[in-house]
C-alpha atoms as a PDB file:
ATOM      1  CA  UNK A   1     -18.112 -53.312  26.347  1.00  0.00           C
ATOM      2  CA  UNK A   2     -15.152 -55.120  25.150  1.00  0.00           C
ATOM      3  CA  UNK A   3     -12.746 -56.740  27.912  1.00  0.00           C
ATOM      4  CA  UNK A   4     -10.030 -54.958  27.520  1.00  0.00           C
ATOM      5  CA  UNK A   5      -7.661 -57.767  28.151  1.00  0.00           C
ATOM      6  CA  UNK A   6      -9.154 -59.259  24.408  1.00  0.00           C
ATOM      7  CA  UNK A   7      -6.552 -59.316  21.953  1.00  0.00           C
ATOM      8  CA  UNK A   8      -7.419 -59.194  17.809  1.00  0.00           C
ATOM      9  CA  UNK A   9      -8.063 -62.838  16.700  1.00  0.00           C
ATOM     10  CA  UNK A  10     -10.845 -61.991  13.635  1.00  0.00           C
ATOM     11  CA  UNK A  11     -11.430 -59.056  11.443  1.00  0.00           C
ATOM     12  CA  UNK A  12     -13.752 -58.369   8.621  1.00  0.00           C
ATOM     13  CA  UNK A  13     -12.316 -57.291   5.479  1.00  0.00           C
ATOM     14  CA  UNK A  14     -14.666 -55.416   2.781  1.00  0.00           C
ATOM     15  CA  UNK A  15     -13.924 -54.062  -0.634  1.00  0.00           C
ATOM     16  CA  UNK A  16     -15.960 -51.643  -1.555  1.00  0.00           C
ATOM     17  CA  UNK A  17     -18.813 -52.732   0.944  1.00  0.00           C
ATOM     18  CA  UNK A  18     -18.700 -56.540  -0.367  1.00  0.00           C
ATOM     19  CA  UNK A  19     -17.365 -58.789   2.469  1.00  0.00           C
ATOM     20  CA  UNK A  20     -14.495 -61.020   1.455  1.00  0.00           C
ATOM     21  CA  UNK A  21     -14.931 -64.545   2.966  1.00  0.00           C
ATOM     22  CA  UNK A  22     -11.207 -65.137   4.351  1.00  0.00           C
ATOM     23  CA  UNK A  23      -9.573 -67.322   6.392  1.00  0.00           C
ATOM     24  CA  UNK A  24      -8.520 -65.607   9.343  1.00  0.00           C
ATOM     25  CA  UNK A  25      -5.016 -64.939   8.366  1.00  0.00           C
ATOM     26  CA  UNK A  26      -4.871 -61.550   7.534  1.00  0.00           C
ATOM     27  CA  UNK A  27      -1.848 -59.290   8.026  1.00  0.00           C
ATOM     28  CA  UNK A  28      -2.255 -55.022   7.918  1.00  0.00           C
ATOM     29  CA  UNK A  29       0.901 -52.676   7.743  1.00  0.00           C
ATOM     30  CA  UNK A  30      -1.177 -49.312   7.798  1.00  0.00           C
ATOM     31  CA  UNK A  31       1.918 -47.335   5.514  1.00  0.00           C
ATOM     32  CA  UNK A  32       2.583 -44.055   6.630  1.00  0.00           C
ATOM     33  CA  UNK A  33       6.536 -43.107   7.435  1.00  0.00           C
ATOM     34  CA  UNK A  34       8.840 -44.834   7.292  1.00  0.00           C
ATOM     35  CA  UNK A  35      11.837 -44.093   9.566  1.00  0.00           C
ATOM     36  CA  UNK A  36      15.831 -44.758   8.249  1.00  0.00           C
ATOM     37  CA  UNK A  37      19.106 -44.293  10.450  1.00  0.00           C
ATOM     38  CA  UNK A  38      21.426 -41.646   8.941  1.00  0.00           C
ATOM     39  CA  UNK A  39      24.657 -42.307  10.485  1.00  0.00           C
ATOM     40  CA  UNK A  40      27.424 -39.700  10.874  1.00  0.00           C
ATOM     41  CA  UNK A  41      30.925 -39.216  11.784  1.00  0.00           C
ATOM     42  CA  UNK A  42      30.116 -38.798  15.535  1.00  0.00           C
ATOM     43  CA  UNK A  43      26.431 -39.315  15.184  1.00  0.00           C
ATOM     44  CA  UNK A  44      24.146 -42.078  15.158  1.00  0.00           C
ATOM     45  CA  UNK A  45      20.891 -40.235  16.298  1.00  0.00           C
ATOM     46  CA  UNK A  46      19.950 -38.630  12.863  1.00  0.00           C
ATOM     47  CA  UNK A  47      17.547 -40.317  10.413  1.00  0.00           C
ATOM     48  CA  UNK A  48      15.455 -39.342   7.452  1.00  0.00           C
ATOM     49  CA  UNK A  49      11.548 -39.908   6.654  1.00  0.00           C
ATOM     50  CA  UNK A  50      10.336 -41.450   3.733  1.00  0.00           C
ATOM     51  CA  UNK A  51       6.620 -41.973   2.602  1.00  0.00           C
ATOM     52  CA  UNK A  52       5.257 -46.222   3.143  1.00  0.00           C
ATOM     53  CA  UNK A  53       2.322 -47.428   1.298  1.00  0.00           C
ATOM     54  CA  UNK A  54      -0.459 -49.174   3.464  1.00  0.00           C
ATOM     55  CA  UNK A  55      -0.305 -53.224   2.131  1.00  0.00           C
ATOM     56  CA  UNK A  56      -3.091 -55.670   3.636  1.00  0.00           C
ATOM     57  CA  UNK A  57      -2.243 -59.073   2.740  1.00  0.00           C
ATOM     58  CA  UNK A  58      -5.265 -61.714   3.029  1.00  0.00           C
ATOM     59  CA  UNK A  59      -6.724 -65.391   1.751  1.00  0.00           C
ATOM     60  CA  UNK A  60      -9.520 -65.508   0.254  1.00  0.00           C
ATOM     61  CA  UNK A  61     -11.662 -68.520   0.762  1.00  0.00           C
ATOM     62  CA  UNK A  62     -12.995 -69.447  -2.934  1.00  0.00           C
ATOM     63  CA  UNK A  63     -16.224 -70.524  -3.418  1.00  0.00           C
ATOM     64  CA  UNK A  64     -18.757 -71.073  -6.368  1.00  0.00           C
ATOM     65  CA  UNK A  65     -19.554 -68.017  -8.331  1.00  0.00           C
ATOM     66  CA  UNK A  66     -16.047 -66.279  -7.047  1.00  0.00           C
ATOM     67  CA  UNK A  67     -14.422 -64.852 -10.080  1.00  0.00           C
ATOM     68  CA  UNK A  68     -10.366 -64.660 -10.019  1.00  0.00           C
ATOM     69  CA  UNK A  69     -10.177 -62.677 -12.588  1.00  0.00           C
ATOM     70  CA  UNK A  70     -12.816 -59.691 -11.045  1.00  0.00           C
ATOM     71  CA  UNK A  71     -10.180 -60.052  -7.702  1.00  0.00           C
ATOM     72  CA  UNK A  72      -7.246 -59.417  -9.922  1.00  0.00           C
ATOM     73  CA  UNK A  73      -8.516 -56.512 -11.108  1.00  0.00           C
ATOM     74  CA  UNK A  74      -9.689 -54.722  -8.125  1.00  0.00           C
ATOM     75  CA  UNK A  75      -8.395 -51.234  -8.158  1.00  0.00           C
ATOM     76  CA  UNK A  76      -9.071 -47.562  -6.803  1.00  0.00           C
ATOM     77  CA  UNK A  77     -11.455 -49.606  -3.803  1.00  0.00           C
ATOM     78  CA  UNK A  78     -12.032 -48.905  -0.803  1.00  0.00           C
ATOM     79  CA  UNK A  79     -10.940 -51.649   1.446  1.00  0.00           C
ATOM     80  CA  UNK A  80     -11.955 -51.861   5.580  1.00  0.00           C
ATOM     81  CA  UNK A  81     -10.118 -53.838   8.198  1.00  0.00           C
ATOM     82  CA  UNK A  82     -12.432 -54.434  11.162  1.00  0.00           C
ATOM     83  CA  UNK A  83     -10.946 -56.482  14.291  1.00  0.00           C
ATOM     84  CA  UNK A  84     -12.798 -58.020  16.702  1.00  0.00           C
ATOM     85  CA  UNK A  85     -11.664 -55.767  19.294  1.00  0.00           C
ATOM     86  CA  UNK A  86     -12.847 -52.853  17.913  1.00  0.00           C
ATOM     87  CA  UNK A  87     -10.070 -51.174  15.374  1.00  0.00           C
ATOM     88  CA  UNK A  88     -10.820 -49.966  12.019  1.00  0.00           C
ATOM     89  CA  UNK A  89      -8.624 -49.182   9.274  1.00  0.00           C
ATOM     90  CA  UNK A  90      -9.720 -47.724   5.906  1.00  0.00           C
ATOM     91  CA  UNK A  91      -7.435 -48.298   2.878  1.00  0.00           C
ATOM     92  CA  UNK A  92      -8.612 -45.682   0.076  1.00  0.00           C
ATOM     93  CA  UNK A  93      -7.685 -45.881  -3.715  1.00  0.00           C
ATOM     94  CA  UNK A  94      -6.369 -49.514  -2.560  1.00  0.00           C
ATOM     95  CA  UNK A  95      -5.177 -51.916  -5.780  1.00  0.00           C
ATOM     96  CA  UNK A  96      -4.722 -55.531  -5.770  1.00  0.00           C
ATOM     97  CA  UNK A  97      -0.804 -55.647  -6.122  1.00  0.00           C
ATOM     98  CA  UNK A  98       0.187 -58.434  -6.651  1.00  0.00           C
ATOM     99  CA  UNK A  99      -0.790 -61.783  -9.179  1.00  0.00           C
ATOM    100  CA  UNK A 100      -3.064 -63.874  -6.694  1.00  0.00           C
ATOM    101  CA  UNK A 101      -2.009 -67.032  -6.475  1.00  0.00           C
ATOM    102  CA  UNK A 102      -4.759 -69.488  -6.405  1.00  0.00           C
ATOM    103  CA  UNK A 103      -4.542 -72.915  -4.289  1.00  0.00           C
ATOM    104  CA  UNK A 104      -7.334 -75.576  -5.842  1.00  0.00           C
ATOM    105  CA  UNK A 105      -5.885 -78.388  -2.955  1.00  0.00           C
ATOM    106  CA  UNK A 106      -6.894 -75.924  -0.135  1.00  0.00           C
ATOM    107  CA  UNK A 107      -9.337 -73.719  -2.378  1.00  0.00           C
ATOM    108  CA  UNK A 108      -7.910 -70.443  -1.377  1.00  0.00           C
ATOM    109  CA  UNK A 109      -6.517 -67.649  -2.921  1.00  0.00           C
ATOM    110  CA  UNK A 110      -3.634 -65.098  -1.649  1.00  0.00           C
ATOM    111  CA  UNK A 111      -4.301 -61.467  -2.172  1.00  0.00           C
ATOM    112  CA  UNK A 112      -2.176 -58.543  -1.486  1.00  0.00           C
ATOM    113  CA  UNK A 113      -4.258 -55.585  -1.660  1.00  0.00           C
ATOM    114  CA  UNK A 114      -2.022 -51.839  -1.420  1.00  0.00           C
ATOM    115  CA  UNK A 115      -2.621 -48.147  -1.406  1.00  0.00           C
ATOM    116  CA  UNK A 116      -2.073 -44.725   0.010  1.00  0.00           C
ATOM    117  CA  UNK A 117      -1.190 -45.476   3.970  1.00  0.00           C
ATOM    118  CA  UNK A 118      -4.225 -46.127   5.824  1.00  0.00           C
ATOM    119  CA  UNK A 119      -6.283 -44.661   8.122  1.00  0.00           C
ATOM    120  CA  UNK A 120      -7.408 -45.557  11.316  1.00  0.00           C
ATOM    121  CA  UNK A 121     -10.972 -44.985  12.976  1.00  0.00           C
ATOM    122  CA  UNK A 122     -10.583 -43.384  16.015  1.00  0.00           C
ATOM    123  CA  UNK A 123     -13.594 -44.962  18.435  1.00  0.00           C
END
């Protein structure tokens, strides 16, 4: 059993079951609702709901035989967030969103993977 004074300091990201070898630097917003302040004359309590897409941003490590291009073009995957202590998030239908941005002097590459919110694995 996990101590449950552990807090997240690795996960394991997958793409449709292939491990991604990244840095350690990941960051997950699971998406869901978003909440927004609707003020009024004489009221500040009211707000509205609007829908938030799930965005997992992550470096890739790059090494020999890793193609940019196949990374660029990942879409409609299904991409897993598993921490160290024991969370799970699953990203379905999840795109790469963004133009990765590839550094040769550190031999990573930034991608910013997006999709319906996420969902979390209840243990």
């Amino acid at each position: 059993m996990t101590n449950p004074h552990k807090v997240t300091g690795q996960s394991r990201i997958t793409a449709d079951g292939e491990v991604l070898p990244t840095d350690g630097s990941s960051t997950l917003e699971p998406g869901g609702v978003t909440r927004e302040s609707v003020i009024g004359d004489y009221d500040a309590s009211s707000f509205r709901e609007t829908p938030a897409p799930s965005k997992l941003e992550c470096t890739l490590l790059v090494k020999r035989g890793r193609s940019i291009t196949s990374i660029q073009a990942i879409d409609n995957a299904t991409v897993v967030t598993e921490a160290d202590t024991g969370q799970t998030w699953i990203m379905r239908n999840a795109y790469v969103a963004e133009a990765v941005s590839l550094s040769t002097s550190e031999g990573k590459v930034r991608v910013v993977f997006m999709g319906p919110p996420a969902e979390e694995l209840v243990q």
